[in-house]
N, C-alpha and C. Protein backbone atom coordinates (compact mmCIF):
# COMPACT_ATOMS: atom_id res chain seq x y z
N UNK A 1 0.85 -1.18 0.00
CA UNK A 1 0.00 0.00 0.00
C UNK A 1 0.90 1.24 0.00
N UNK A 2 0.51 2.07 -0.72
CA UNK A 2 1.61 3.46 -1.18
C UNK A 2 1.16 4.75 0.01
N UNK A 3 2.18 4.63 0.59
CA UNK A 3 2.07 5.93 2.21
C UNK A 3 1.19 7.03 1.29
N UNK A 4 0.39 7.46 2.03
CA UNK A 4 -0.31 8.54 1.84
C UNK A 4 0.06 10.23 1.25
N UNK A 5 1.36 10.28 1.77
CA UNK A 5 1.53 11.49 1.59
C UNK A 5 2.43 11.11 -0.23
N UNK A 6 2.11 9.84 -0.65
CA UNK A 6 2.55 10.32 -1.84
C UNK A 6 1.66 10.28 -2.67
N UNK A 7 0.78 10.00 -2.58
CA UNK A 7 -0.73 10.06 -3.18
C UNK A 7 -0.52 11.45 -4.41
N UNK A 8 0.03 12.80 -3.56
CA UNK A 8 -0.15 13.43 -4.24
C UNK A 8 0.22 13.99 -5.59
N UNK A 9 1.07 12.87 -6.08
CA UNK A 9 1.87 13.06 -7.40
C UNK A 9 0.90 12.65 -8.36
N UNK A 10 -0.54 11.94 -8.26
CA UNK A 10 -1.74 11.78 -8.52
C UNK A 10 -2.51 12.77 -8.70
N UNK A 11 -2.48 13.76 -7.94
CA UNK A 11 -3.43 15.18 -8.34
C UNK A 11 -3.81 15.05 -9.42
N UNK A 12 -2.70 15.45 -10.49
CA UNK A 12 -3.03 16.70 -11.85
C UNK A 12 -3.89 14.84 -13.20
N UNK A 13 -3.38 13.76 -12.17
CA UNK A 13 -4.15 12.86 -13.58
C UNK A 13 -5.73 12.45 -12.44
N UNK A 14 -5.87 12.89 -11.13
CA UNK A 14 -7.24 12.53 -10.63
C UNK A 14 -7.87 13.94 -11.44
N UNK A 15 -7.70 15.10 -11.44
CA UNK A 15 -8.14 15.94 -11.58
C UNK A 15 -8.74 15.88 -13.05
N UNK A 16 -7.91 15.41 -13.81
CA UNK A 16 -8.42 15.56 -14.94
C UNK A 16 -9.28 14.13 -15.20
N UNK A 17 -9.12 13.32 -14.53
CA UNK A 17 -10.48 11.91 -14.90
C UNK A 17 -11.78 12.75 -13.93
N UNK A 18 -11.54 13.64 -12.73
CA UNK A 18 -12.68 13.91 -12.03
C UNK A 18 -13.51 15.41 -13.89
N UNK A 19 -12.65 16.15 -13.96
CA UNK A 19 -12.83 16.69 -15.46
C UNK A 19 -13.86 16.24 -16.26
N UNK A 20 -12.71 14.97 -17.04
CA UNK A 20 -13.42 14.12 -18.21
C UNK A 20 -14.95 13.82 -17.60
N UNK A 21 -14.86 12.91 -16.20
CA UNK A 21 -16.56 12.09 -16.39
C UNK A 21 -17.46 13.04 -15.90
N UNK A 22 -16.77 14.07 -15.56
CA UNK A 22 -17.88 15.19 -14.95
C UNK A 22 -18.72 16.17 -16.46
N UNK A 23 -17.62 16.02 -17.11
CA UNK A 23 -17.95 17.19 -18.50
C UNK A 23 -18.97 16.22 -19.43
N UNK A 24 -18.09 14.71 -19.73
CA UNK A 24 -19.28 13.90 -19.98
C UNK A 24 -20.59 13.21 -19.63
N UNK A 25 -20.69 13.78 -18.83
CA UNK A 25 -22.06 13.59 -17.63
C UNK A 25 -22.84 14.57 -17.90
N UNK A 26 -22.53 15.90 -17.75
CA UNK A 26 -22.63 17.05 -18.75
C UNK A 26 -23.60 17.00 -19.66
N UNK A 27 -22.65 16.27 -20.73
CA UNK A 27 -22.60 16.71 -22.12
C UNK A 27 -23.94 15.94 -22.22
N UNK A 28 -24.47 14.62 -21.73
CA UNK A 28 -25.23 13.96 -22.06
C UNK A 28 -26.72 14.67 -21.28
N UNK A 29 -26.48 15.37 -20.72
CA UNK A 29 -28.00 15.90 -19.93
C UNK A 29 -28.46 17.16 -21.59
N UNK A 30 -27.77 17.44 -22.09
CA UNK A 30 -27.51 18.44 -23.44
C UNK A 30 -28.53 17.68 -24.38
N UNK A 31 -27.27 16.35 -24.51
CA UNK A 31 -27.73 15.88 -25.99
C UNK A 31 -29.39 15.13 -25.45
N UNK A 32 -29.66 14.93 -24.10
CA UNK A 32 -30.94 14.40 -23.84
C UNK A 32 -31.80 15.66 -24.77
N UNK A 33 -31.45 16.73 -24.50
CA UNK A 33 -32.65 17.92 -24.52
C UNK A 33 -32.94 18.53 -25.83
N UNK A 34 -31.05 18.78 -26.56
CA UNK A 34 -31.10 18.85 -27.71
C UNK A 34 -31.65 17.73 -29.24
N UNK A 35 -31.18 16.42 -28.65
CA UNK A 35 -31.50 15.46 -29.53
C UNK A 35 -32.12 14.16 -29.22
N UNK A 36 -32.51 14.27 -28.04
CA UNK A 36 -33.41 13.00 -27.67
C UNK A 36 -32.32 12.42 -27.15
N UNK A 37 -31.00 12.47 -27.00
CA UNK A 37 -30.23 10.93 -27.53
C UNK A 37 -29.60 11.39 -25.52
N UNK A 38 -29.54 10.35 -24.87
CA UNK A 38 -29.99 8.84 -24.92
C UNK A 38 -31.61 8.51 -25.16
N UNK A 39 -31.94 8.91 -24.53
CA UNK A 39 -33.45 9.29 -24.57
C UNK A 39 -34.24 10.43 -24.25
N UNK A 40 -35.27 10.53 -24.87
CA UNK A 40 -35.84 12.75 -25.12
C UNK A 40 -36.44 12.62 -23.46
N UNK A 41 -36.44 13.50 -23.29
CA UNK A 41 -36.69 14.18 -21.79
C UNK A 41 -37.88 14.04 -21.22
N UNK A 42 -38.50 13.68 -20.58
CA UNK A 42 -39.96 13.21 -20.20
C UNK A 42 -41.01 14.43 -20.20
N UNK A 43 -39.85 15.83 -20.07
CA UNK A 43 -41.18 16.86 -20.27
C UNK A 43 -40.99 17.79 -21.52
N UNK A 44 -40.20 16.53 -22.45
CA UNK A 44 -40.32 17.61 -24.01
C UNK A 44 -39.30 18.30 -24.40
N UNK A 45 -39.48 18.50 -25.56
CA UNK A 45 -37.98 18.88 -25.82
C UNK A 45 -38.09 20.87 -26.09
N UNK A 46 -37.24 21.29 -25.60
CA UNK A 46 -37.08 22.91 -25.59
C UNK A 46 -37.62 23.48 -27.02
N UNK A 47 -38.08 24.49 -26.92
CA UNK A 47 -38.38 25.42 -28.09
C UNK A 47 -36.95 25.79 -28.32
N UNK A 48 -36.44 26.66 -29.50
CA UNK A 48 -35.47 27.02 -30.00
C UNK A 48 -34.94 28.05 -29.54
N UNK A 49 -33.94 28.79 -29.02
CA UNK A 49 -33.76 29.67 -28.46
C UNK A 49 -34.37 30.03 -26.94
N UNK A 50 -35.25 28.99 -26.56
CA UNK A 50 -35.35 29.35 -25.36
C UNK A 50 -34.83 29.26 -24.41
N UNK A 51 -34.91 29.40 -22.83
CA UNK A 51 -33.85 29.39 -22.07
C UNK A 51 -33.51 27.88 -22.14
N UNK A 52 -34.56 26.82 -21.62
CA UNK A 52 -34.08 25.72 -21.80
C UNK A 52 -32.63 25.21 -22.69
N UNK A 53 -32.99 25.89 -23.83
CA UNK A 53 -32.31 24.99 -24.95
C UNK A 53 -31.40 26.26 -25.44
N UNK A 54 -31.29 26.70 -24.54
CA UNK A 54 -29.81 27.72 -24.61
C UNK A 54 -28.59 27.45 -23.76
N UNK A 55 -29.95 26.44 -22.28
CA UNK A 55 -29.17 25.88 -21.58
C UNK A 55 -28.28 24.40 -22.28
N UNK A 56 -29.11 23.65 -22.98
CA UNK A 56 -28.47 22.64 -23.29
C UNK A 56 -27.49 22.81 -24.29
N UNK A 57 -27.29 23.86 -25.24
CA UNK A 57 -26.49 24.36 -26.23
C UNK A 57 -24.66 24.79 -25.43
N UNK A 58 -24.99 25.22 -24.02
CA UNK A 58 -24.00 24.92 -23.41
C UNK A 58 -23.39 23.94 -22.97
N UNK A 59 -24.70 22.75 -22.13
CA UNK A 59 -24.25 22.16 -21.75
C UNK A 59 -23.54 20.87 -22.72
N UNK A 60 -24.12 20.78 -24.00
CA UNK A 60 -23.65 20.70 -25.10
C UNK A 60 -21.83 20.40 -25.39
N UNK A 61 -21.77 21.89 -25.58
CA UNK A 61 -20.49 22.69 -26.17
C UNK A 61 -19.68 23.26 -25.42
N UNK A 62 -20.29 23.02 -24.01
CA UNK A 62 -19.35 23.34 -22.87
C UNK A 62 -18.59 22.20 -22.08
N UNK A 63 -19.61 21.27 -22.20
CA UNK A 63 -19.23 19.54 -21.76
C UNK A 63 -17.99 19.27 -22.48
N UNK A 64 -17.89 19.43 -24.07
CA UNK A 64 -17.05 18.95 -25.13
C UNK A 64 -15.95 19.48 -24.89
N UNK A 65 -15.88 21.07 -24.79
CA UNK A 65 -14.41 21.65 -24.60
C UNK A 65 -13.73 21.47 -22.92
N UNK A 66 -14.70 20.99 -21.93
CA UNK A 66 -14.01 20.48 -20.41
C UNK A 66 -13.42 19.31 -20.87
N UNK A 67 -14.35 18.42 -21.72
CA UNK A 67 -13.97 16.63 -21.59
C UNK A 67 -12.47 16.85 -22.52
N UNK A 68 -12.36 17.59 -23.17
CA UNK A 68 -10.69 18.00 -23.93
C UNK A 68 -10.27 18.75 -23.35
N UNK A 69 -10.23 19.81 -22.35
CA UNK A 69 -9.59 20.54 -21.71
C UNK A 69 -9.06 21.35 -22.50
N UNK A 70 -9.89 22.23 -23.21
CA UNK A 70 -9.54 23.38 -23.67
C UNK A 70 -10.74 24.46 -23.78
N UNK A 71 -10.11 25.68 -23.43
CA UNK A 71 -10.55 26.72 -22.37
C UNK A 71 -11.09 26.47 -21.27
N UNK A 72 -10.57 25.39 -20.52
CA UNK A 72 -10.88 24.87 -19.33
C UNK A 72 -11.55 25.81 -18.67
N UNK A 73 -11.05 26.60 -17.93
CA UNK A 73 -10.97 27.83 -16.88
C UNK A 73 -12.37 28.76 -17.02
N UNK A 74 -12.45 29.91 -18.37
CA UNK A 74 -13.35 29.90 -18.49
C UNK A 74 -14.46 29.46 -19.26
N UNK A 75 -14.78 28.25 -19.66
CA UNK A 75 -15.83 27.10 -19.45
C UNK A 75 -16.13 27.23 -18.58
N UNK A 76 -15.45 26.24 -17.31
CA UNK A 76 -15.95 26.30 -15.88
C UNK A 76 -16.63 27.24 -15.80
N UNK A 77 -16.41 28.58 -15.49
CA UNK A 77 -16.78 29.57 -15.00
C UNK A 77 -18.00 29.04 -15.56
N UNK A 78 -17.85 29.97 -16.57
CA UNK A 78 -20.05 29.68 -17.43
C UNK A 78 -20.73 28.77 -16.84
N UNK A 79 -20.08 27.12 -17.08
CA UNK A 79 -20.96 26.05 -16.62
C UNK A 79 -21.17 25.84 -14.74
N UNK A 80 -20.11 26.69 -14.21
CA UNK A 80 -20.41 26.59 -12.89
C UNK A 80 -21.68 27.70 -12.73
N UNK A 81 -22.04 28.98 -13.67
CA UNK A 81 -23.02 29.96 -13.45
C UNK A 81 -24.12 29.22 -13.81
N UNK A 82 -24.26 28.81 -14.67
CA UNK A 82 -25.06 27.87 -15.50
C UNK A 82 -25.86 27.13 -14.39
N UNK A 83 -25.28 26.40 -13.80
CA UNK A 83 -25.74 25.70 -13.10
C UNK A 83 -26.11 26.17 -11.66
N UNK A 84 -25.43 27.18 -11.20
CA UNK A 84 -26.54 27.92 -10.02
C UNK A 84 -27.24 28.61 -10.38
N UNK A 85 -27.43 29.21 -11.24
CA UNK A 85 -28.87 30.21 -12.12
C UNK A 85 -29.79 28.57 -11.94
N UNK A 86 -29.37 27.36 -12.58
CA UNK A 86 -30.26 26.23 -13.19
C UNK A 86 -31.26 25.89 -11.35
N UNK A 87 -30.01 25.97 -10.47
CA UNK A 87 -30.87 25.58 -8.96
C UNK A 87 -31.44 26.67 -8.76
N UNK A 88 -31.09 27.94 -8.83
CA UNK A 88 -32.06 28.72 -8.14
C UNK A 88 -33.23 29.07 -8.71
N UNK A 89 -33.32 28.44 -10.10
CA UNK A 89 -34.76 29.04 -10.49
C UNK A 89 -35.13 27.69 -10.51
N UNK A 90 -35.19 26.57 -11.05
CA UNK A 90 -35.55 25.07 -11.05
C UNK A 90 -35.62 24.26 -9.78
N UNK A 91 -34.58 24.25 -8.83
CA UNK A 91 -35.05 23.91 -7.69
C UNK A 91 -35.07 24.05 -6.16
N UNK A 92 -34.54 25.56 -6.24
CA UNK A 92 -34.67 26.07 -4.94
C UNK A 92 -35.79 26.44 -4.18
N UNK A 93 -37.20 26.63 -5.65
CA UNK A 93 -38.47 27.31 -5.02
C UNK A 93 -39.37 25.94 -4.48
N UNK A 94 -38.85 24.87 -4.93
CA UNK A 94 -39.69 23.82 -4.71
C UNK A 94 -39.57 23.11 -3.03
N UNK A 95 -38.37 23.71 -2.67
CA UNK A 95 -37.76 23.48 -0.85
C UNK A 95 -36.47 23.57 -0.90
N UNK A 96 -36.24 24.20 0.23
CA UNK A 96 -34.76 24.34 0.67
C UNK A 96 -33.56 23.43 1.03
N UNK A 97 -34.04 22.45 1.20
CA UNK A 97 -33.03 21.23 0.63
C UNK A 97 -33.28 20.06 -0.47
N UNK A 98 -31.72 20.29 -1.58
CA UNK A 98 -31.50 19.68 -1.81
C UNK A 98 -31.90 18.41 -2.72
N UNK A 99 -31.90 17.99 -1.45
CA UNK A 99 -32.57 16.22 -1.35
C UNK A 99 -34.40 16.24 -1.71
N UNK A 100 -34.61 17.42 -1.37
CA UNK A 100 -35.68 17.37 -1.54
C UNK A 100 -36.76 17.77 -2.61
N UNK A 101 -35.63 19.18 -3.51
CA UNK A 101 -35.76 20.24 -4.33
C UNK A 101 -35.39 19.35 -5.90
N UNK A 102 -34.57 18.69 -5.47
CA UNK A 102 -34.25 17.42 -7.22
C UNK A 102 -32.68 18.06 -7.59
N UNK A 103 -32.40 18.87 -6.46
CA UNK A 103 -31.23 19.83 -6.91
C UNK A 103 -29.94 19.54 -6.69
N UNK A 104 -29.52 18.24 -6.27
CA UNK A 104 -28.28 17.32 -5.83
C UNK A 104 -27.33 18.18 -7.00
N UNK A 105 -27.91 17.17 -8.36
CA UNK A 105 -26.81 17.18 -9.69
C UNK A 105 -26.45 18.67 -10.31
N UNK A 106 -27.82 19.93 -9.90
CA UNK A 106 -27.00 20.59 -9.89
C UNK A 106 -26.14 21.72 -9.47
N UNK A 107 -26.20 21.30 -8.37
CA UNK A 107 -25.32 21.73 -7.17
C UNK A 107 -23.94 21.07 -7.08
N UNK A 108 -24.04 20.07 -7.69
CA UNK A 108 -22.74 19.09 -7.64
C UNK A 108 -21.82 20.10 -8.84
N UNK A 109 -22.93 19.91 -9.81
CA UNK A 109 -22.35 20.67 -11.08
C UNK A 109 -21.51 21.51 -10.95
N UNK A 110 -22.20 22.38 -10.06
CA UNK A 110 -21.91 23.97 -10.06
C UNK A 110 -20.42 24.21 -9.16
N UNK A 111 -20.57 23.04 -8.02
CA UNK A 111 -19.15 23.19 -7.64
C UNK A 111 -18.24 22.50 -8.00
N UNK A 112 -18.09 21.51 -8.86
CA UNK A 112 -17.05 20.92 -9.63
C UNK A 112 -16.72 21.57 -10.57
N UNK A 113 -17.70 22.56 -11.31
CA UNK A 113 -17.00 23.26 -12.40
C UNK A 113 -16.27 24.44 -11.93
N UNK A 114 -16.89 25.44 -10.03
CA UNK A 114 -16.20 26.10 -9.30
C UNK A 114 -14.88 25.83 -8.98
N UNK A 115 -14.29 24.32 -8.90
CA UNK A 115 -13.26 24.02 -8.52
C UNK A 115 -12.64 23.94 -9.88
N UNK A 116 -13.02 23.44 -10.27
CA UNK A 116 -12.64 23.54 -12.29
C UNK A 116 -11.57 24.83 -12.76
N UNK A 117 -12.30 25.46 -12.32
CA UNK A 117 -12.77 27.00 -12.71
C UNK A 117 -11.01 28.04 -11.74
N UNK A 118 -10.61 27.23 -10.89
CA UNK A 118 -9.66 27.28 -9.84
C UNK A 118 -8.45 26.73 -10.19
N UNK A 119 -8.55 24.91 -10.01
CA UNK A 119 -7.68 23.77 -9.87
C UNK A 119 -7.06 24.19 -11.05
N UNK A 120 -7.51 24.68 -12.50
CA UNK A 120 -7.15 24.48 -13.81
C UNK A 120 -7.59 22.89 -14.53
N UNK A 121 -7.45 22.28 -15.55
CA UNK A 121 -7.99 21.25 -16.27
C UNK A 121 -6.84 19.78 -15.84
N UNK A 122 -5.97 20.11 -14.98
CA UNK A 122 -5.47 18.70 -14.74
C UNK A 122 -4.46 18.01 -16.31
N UNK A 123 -4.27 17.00 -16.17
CA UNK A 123 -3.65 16.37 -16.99
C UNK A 123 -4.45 16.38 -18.70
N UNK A 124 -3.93 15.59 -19.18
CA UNK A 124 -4.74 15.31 -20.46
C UNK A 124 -5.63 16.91 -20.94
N UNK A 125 -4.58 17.27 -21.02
CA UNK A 125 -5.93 18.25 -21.64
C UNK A 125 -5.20 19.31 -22.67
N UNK A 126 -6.01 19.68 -24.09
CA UNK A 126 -5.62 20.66 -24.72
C UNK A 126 -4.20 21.96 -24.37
N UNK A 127 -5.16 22.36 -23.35
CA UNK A 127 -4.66 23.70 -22.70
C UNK A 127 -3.36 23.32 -22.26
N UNK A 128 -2.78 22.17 -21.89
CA UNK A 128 -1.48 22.35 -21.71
C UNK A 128 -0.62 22.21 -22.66
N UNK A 129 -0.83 22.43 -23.88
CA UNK A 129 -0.03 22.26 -25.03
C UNK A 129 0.53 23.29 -25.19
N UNK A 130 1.89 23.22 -25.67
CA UNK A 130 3.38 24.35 -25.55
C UNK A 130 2.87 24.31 -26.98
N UNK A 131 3.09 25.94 -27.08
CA UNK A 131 3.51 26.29 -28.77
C UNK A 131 1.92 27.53 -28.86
């Protein structure tokens, strides 16, 4: 078993797998809304330009450039706003916790892309390319 305190030479490649499945987790709540795909959304799919589907156009095209890590930083930003605008109007009015409001995922969202938005994109990613 590897002593603990060396764990941390692990950071910059946890950071970027916590990245990747977070952006592709993302990306797929998008393509639910934009294209049905995995499957269309139980309450319909967005009008064009509306907020809905302005939201998924990010979550979209914002998922894609985290899961490559390029413009990491501000991505995050957006998709971390994105997603507390998404709780406070979607499920903060319904109760104040949580657990109760449907608002787990995106609250989770909002601070993984906050830390995102901080940490930088970790390993594997675009943005660290010299030149």
């Amino acid at each position: 078993m590897p002593r603990l305190d060396s764990l941390g030479r692990f950071a910059p490649h946890s950071l970027a797998l916590l990245r990747i499945v977070t952006a592709l987790t993302f990306f797929t709540h998008g393509t639910q809304k934009l294209f049905a795909f995995p499957v269309a959304p139980s309450w319909g799919m967005p009008a064009a330009f509306s907020l809905s589907w302005t939201a998924a156009v990010l979550e979209v095209v914002g998922g894609l450039l985290i899961a490559v890590g390029f413009l990491t930083r501000p991505t995050a930003f957006v998709l971390s706003g994105l997603m507390a605008v998404a709780y406070w109007m979607a499920h903060a009015p319904k109760s104040f916790y949580p657990l109760l409001n449907g608002g787990e995922p995106a609250l989770l969202f909002c601070f993984i892309f906050f830390y995102i938005f901080f940490a930088g994109p970790g390993s594997f990613a675009l943005d660290n390319r010299k030149g």
